[in-house]
PDB file of N, CA and C in Angstrom:
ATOM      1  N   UNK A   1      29.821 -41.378  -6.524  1.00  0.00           N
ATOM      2  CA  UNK A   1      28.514 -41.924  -6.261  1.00  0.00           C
ATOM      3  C   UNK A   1      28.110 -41.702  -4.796  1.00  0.00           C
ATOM      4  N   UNK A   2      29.049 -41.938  -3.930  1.00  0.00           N
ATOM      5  CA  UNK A   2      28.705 -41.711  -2.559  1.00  0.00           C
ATOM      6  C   UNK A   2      28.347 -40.340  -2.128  1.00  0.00           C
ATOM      7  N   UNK A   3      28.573 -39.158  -2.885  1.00  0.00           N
ATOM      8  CA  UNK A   3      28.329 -37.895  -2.701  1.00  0.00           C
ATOM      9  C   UNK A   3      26.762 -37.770  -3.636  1.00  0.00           C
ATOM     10  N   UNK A   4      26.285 -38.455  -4.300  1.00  0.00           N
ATOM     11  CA  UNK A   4      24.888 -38.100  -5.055  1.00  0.00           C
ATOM     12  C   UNK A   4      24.056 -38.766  -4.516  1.00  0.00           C
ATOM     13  N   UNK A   5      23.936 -39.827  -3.825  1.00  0.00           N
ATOM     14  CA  UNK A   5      22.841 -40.333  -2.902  1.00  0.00           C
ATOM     15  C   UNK A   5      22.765 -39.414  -1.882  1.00  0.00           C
ATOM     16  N   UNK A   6      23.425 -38.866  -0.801  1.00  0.00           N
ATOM     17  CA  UNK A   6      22.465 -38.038   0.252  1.00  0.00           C
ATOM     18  C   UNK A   6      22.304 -36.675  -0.391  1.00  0.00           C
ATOM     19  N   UNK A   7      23.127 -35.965  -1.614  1.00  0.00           N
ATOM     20  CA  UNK A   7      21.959 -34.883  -1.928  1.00  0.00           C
ATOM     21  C   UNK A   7      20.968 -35.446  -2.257  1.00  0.00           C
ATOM     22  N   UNK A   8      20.682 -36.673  -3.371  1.00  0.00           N
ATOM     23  CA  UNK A   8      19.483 -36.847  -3.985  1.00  0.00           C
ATOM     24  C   UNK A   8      18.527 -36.541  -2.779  1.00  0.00           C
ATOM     25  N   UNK A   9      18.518 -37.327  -1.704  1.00  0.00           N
ATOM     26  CA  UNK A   9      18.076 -37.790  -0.357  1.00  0.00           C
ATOM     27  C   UNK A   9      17.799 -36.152   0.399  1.00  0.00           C
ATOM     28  N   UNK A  10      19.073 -35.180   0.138  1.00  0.00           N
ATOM     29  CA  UNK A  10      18.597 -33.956   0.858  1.00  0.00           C
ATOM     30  C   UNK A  10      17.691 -33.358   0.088  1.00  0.00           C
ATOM     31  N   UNK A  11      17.483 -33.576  -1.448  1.00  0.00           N
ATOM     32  CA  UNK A  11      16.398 -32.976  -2.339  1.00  0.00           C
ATOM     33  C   UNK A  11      15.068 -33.125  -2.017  1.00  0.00           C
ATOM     34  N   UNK A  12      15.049 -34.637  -1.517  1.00  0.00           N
ATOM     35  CA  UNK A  12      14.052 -35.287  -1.504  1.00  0.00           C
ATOM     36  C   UNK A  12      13.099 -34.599  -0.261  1.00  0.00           C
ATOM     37  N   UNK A  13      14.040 -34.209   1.150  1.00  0.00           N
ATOM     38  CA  UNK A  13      13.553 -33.509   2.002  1.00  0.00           C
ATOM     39  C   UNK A  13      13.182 -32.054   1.609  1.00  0.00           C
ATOM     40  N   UNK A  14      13.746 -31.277   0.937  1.00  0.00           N
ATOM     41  CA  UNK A  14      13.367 -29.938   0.573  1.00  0.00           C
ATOM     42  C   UNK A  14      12.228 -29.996   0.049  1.00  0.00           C
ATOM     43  N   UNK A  15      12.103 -31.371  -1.372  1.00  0.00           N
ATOM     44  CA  UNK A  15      11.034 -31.144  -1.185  1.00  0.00           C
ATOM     45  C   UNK A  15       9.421 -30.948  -0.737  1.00  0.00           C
ATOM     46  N   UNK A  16       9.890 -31.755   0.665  1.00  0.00           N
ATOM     47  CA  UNK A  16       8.549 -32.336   1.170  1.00  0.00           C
ATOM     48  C   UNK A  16       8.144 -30.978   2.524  1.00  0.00           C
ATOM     49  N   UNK A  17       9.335 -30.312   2.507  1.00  0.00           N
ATOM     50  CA  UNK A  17       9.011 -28.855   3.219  1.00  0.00           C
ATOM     51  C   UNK A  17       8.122 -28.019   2.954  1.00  0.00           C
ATOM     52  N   UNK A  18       7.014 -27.710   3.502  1.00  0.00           N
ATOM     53  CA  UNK A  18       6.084 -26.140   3.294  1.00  0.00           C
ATOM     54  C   UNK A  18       6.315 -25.441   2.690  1.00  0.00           C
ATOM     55  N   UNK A  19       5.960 -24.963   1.406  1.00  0.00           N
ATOM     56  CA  UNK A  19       6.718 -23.272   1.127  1.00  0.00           C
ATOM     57  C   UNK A  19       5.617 -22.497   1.303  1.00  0.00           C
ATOM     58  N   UNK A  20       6.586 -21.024   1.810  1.00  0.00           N
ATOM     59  CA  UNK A  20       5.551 -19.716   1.636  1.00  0.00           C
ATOM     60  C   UNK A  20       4.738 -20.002   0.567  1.00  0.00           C
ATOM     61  N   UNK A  21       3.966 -19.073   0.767  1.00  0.00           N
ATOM     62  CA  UNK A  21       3.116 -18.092  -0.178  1.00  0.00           C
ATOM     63  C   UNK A  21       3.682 -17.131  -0.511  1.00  0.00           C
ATOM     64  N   UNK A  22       3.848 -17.100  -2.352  1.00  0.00           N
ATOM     65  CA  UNK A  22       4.659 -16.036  -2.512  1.00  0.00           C
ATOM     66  C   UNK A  22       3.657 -14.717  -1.962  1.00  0.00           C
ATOM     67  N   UNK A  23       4.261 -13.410  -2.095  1.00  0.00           N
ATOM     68  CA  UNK A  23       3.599 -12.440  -1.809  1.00  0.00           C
ATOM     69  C   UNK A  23       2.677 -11.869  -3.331  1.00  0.00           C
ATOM     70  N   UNK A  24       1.427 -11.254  -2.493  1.00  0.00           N
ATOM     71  CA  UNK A  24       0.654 -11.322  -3.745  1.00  0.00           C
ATOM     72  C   UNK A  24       1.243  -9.831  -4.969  1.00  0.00           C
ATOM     73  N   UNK A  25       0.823 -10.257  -6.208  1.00  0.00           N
ATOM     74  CA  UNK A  25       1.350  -9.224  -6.740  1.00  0.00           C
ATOM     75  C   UNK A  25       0.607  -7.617  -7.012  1.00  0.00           C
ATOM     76  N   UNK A  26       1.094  -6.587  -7.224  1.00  0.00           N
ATOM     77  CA  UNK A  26       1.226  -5.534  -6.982  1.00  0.00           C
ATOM     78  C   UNK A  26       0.864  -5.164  -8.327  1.00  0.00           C
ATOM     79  N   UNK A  27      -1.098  -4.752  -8.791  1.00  0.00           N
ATOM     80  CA  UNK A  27      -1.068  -4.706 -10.055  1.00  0.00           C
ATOM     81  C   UNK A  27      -0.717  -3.148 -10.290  1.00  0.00           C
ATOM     82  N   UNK A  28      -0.963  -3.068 -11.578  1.00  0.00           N
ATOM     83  CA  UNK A  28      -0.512  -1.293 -11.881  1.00  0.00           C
ATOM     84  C   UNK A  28      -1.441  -0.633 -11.961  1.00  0.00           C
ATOM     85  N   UNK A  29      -1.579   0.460 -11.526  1.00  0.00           N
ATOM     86  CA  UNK A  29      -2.375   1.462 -11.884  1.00  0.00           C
ATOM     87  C   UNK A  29      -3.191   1.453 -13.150  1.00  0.00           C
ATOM     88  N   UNK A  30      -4.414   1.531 -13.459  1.00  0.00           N
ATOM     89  CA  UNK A  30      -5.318   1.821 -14.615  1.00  0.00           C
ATOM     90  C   UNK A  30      -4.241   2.371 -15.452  1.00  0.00           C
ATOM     91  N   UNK A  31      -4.967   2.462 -16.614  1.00  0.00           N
ATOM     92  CA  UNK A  31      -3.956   3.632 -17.792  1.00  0.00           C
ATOM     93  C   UNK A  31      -4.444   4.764 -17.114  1.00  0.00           C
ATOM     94  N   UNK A  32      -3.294   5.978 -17.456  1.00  0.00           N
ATOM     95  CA  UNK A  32      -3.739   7.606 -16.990  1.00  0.00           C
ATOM     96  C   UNK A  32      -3.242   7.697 -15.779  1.00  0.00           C
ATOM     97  N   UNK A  33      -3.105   6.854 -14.515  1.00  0.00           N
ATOM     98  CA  UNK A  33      -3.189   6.672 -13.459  1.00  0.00           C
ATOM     99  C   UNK A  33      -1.585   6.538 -12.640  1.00  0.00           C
ATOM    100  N   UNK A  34      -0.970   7.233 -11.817  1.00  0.00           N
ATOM    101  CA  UNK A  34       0.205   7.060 -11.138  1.00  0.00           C
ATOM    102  C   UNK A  34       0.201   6.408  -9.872  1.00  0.00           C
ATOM    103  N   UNK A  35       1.151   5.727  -9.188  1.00  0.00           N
ATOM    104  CA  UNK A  35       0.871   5.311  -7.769  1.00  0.00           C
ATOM    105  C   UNK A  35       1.979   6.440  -6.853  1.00  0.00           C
ATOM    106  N   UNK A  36       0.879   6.955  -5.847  1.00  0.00           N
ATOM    107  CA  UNK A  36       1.874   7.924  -5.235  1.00  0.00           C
ATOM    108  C   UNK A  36       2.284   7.577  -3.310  1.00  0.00           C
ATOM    109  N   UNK A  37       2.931   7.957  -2.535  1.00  0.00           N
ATOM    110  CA  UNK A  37       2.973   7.391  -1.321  1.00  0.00           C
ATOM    111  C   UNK A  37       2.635   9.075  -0.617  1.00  0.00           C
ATOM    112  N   UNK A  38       1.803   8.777  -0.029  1.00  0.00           N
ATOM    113  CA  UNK A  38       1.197  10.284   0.998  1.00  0.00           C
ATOM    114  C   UNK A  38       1.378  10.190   2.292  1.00  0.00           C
ATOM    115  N   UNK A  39       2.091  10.945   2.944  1.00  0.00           N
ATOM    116  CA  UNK A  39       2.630  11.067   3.828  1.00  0.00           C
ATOM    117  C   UNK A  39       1.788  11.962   4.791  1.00  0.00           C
ATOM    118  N   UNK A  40       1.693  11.602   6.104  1.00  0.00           N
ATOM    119  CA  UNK A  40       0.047  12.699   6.538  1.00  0.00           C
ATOM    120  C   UNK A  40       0.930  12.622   7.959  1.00  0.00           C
ATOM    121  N   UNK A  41       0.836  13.671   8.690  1.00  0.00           N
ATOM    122  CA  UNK A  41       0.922  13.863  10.458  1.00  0.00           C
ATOM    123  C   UNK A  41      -0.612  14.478  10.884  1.00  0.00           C
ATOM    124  N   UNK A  42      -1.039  13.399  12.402  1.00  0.00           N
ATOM    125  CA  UNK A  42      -2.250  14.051  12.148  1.00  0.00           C
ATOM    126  C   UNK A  42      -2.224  14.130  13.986  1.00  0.00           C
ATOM    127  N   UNK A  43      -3.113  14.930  14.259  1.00  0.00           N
ATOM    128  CA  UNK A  43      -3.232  15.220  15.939  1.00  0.00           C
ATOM    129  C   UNK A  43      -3.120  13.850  16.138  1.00  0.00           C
ATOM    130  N   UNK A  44      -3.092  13.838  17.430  1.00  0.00           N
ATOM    131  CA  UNK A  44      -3.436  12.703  18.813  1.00  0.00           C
ATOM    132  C   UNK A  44      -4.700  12.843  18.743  1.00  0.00           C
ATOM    133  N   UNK A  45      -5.002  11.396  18.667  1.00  0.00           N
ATOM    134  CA  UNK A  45      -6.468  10.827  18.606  1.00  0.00           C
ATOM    135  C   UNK A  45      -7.579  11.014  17.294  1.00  0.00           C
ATOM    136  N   UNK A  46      -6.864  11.934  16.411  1.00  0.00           N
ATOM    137  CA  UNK A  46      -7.415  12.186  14.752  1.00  0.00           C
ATOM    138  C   UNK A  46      -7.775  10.953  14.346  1.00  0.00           C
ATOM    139  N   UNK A  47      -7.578   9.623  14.378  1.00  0.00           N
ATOM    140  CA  UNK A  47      -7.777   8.634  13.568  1.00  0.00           C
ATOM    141  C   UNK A  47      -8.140   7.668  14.557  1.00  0.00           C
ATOM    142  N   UNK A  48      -8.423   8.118  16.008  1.00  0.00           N
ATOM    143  CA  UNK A  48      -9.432   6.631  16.794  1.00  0.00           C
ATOM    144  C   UNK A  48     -10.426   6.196  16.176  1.00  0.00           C
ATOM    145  N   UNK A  49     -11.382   7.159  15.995  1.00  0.00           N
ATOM    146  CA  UNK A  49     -12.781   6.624  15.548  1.00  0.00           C
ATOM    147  C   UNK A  49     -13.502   6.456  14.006  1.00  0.00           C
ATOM    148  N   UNK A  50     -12.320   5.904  13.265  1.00  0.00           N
ATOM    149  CA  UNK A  50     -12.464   6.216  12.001  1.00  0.00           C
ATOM    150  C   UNK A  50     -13.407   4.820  11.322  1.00  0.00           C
ATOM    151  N   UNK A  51     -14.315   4.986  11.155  1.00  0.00           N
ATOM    152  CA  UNK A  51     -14.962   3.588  10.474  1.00  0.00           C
ATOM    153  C   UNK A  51     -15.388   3.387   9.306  1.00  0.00           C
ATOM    154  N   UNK A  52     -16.129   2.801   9.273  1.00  0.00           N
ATOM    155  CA  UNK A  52     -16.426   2.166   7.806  1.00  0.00           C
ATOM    156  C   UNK A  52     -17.644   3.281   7.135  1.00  0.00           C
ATOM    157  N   UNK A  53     -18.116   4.180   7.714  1.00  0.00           N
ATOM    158  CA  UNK A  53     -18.697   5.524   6.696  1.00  0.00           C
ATOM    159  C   UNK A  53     -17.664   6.575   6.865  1.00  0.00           C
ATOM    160  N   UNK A  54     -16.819   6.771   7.452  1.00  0.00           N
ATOM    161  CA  UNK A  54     -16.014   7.581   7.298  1.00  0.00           C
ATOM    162  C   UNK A  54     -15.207   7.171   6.040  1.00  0.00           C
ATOM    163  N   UNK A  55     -14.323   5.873   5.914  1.00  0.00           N
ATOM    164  CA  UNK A  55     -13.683   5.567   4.927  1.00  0.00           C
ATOM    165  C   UNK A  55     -14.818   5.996   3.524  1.00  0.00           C
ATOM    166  N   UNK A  56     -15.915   5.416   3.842  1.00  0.00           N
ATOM    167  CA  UNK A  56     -16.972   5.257   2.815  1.00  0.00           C
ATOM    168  C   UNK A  56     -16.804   6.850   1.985  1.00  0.00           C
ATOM    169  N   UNK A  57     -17.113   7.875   2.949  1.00  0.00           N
ATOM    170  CA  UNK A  57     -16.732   9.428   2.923  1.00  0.00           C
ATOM    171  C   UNK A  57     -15.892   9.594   2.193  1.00  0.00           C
ATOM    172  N   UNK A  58     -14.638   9.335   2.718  1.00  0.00           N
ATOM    173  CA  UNK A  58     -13.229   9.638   1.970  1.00  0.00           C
ATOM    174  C   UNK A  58     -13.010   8.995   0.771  1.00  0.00           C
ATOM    175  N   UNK A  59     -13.226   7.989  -0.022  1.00  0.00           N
ATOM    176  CA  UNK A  59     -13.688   7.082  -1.491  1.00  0.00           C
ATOM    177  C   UNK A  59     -14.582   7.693  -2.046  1.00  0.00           C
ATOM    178  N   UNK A  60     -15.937   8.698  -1.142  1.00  0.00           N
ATOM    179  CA  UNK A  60     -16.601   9.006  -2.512  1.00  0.00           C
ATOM    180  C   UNK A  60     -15.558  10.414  -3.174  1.00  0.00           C
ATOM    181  N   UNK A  61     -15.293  10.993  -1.631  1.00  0.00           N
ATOM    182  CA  UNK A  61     -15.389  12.329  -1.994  1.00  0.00           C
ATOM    183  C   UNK A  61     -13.469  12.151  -2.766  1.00  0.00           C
ATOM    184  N   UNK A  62     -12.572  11.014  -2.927  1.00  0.00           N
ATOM    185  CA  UNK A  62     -11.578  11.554  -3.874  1.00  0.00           C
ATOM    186  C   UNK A  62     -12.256  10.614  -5.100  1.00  0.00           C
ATOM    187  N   UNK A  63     -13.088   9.996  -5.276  1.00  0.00           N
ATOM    188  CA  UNK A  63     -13.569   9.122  -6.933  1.00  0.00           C
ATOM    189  C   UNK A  63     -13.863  10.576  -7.301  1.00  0.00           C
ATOM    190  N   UNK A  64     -14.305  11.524  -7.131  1.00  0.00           N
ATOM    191  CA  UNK A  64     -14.393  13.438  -7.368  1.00  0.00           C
ATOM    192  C   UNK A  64     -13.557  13.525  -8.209  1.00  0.00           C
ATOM    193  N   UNK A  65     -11.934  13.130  -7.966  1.00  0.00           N
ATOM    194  CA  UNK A  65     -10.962  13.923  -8.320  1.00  0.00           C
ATOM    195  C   UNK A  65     -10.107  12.692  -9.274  1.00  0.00           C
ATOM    196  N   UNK A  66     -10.906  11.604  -9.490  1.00  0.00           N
ATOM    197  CA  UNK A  66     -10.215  10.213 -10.301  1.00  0.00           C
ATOM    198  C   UNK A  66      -8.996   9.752  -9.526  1.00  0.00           C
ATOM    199  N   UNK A  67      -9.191   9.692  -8.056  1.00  0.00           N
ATOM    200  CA  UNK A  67      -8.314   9.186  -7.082  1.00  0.00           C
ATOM    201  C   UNK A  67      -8.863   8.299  -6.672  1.00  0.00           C
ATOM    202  N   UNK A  68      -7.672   6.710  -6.113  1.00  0.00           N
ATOM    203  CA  UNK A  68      -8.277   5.778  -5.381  1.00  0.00           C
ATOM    204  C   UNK A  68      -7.342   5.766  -4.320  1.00  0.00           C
ATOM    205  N   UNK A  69      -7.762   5.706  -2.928  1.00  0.00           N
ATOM    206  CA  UNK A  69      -7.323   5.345  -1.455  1.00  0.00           C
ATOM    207  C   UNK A  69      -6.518   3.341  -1.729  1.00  0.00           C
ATOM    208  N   UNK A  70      -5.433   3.257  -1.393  1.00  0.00           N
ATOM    209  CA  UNK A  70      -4.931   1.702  -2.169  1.00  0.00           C
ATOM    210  C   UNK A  70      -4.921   1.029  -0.587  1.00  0.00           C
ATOM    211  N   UNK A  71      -4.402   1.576   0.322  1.00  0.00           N
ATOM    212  CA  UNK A  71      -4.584   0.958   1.456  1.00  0.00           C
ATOM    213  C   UNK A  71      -2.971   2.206   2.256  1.00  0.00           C
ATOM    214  N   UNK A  72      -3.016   1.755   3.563  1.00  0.00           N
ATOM    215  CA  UNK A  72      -2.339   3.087   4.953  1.00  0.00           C
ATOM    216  C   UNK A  72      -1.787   1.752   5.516  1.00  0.00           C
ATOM    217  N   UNK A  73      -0.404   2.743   6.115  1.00  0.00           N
ATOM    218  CA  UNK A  73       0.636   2.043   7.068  1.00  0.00           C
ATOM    219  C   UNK A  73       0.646   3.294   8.206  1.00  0.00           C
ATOM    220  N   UNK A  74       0.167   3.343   9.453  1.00  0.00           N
ATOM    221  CA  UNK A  74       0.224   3.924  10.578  1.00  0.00           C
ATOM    222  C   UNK A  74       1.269   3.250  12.036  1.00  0.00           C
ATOM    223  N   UNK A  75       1.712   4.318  11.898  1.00  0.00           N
ATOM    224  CA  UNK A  75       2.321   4.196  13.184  1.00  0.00           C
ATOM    225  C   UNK A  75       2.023   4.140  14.522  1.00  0.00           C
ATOM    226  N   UNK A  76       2.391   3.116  15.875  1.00  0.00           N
ATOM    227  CA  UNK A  76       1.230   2.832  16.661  1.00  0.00           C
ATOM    228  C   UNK A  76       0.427   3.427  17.269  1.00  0.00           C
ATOM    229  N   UNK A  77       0.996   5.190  17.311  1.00  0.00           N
ATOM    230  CA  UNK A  77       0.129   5.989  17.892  1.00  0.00           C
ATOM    231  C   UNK A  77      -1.016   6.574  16.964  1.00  0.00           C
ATOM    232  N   UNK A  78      -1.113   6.112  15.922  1.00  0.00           N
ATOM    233  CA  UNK A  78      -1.833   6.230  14.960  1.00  0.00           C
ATOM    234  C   UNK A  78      -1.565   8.338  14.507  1.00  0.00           C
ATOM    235  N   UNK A  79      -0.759   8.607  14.650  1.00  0.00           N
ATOM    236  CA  UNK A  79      -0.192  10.265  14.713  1.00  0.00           C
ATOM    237  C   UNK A  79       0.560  10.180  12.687  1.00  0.00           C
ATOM    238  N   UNK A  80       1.570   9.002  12.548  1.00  0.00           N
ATOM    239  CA  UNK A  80       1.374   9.442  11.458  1.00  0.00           C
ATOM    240  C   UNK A  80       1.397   7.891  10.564  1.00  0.00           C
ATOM    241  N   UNK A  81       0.831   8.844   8.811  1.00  0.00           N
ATOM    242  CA  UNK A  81       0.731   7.200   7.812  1.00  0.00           C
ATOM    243  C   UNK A  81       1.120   7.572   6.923  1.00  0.00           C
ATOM    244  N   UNK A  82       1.148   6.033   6.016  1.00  0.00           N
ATOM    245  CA  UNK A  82       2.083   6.655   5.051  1.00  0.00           C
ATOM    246  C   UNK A  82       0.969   5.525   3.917  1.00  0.00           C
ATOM    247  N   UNK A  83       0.346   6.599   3.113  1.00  0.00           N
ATOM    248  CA  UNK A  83      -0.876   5.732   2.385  1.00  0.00           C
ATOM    249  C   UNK A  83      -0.287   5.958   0.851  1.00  0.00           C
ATOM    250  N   UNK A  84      -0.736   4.491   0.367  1.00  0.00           N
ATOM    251  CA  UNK A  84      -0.610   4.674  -1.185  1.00  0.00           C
ATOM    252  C   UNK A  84      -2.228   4.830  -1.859  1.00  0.00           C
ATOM    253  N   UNK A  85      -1.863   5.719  -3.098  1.00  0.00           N
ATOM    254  CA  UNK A  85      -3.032   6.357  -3.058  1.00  0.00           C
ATOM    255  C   UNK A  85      -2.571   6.097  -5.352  1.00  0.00           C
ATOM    256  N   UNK A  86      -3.461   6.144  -5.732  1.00  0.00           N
ATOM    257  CA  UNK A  86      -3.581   6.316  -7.225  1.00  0.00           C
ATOM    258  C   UNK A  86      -4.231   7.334  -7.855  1.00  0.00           C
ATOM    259  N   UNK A  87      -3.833   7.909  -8.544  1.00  0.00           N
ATOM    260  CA  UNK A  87      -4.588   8.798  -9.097  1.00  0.00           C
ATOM    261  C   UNK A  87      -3.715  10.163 -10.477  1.00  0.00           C
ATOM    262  N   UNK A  88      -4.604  10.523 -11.277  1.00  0.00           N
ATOM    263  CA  UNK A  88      -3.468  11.368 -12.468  1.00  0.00           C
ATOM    264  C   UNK A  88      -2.292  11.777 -12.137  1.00  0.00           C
ATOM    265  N   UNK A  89      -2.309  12.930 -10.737  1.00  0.00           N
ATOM    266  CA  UNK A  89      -1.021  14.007 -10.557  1.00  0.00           C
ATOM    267  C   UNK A  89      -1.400  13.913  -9.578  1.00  0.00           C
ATOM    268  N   UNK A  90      -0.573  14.516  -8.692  1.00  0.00           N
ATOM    269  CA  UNK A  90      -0.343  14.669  -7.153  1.00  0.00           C
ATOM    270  C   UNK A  90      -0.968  16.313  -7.144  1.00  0.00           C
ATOM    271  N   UNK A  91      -1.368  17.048  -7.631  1.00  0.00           N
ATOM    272  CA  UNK A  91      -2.415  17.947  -7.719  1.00  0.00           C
ATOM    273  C   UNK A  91      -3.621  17.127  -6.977  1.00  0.00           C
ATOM    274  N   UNK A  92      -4.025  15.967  -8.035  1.00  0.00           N
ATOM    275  CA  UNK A  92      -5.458  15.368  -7.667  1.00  0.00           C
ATOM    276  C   UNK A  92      -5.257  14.741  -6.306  1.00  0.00           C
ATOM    277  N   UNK A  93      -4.064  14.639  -5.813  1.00  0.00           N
ATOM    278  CA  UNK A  93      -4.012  14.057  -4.617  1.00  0.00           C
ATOM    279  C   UNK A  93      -4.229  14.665  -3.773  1.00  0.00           C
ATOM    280  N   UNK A  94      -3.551  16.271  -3.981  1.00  0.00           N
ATOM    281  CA  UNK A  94      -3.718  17.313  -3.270  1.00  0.00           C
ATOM    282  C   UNK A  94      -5.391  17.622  -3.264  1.00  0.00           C
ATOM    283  N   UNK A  95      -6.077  17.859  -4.087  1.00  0.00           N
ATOM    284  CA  UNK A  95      -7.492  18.283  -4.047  1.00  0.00           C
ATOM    285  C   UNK A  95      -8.279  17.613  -3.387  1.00  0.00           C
ATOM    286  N   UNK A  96      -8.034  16.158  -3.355  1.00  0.00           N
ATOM    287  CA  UNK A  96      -9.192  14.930  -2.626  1.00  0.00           C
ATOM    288  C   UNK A  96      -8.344  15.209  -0.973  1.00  0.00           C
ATOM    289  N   UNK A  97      -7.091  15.059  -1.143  1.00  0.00           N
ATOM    290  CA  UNK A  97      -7.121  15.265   0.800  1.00  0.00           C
ATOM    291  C   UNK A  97      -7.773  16.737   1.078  1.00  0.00           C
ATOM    292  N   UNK A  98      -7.728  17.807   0.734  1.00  0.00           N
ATOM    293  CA  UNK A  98      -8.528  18.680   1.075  1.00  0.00           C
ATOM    294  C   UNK A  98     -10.089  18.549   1.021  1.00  0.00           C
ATOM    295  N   UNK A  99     -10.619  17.985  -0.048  1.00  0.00           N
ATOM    296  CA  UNK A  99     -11.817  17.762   0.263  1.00  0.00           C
ATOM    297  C   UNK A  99     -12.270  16.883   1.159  1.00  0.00           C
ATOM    298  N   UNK A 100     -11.739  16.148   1.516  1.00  0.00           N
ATOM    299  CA  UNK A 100     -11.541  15.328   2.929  1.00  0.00           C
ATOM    300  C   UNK A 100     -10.624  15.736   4.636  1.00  0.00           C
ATOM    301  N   UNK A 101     -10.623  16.936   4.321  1.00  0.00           N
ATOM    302  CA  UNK A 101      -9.956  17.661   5.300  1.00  0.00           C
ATOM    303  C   UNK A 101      -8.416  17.160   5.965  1.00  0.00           C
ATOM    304  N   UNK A 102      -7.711  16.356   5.006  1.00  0.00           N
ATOM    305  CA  UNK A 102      -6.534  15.745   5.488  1.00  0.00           C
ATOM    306  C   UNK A 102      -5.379  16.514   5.434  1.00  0.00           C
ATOM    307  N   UNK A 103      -4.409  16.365   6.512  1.00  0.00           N
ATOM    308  CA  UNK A 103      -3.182  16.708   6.001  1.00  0.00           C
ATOM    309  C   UNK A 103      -2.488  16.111   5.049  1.00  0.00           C
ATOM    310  N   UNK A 104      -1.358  16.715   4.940  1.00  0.00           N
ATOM    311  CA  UNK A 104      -0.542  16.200   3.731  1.00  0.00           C
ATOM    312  C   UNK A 104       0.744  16.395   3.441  1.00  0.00           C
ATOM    313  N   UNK A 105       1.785  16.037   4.231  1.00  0.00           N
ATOM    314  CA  UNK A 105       3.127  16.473   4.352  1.00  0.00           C
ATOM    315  C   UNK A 105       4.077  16.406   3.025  1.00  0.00           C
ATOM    316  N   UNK A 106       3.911  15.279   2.571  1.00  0.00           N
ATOM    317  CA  UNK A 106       4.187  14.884   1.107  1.00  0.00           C
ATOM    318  C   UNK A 106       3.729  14.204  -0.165  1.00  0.00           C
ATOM    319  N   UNK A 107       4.302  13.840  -0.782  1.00  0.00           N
ATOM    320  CA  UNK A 107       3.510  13.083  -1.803  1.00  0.00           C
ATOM    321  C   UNK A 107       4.540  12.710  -2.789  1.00  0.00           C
ATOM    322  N   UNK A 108       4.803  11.478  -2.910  1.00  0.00           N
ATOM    323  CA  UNK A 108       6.273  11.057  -3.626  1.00  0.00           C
ATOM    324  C   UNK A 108       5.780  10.170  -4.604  1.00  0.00           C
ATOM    325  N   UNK A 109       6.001  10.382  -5.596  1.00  0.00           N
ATOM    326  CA  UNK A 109       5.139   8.811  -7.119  1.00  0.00           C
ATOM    327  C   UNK A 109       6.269   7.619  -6.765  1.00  0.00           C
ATOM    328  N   UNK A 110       5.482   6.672  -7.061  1.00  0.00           N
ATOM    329  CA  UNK A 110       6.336   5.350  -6.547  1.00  0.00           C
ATOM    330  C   UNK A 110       5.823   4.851  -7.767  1.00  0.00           C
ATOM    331  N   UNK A 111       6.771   4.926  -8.903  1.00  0.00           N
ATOM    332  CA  UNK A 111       6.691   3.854 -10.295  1.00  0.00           C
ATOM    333  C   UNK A 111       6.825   2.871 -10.175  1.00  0.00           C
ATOM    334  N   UNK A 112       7.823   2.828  -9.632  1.00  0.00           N
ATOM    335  CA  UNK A 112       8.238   0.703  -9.692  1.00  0.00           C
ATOM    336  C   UNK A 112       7.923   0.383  -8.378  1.00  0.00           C
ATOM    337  N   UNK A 113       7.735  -0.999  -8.214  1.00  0.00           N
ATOM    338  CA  UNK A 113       7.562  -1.257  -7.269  1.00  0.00           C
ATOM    339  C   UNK A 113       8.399  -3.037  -7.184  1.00  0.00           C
ATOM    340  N   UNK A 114       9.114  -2.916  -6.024  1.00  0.00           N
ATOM    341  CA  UNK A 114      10.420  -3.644  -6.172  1.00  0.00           C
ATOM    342  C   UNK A 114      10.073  -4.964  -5.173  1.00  0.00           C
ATOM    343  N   UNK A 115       9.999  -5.988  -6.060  1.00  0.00           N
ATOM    344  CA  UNK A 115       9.571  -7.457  -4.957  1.00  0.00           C
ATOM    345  C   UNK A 115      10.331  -8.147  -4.570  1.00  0.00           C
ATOM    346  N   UNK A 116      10.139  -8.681  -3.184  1.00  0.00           N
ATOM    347  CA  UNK A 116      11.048  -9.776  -2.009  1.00  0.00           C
ATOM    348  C   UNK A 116      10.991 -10.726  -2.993  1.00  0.00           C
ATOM    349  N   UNK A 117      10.665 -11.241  -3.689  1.00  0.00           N
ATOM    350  CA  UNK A 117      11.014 -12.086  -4.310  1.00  0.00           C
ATOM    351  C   UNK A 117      11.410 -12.193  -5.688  1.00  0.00           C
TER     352      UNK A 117
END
């Protein structure tokens, strides 16, 4: 008995602790649709002035090719990113960064996608 009163008691504190927010979830791709990770090296200073019609630009011109832009991880010199991108084949991935004049070092499909929690 003397050992189940202060867990009860340490329960009681856990529960009155903050919890995270789990992290939000990671829906899937449309049907038809793959998630791929694009890998880009781009000059010094290629991506200072990039705004909100430029992005606008780059969304119309890969919805062209049934590609969606998912969101970019850049590195601080902004030189290289590593964007997840959706779309049929990595062909179509290939066609929308060219029509958007991007490089494109790789392009790897990321099926699963594996959660911290």
């Amino acid at each position: 008995m003397r050992f189940i009163l202060p867990f009860l008691a340490s329960l009681s504190l856990l529960a009155q602790q903050p919890q995270a927010a789990p992290a939000p979830a990671v829906p899937k791709p449309a049907p038809g649709l793959h998630r791929y990770m694009v890998v880009r090296t781009w000059p010094a200073g290629a991506l200072d002035n990039v705004d909100a019609e430029a992005k606008s630009t780059v969304n119309k011109n890969n919805a062209r090719f049934k590609v969606r832009w998912v969101h970019s991880y850049a590195v601080p010199d902004l030189t290289k990113t590593f964007c997840i991108y959706e779309g049929p084949d990595p062909k179509a991935i290939r066609d929308a960064a060219k029509a958007n004049n991007m490089p494109v070092d790789s392009i790897t499909e990321i099926p699963k996608v594996l959660e911290s929690r």
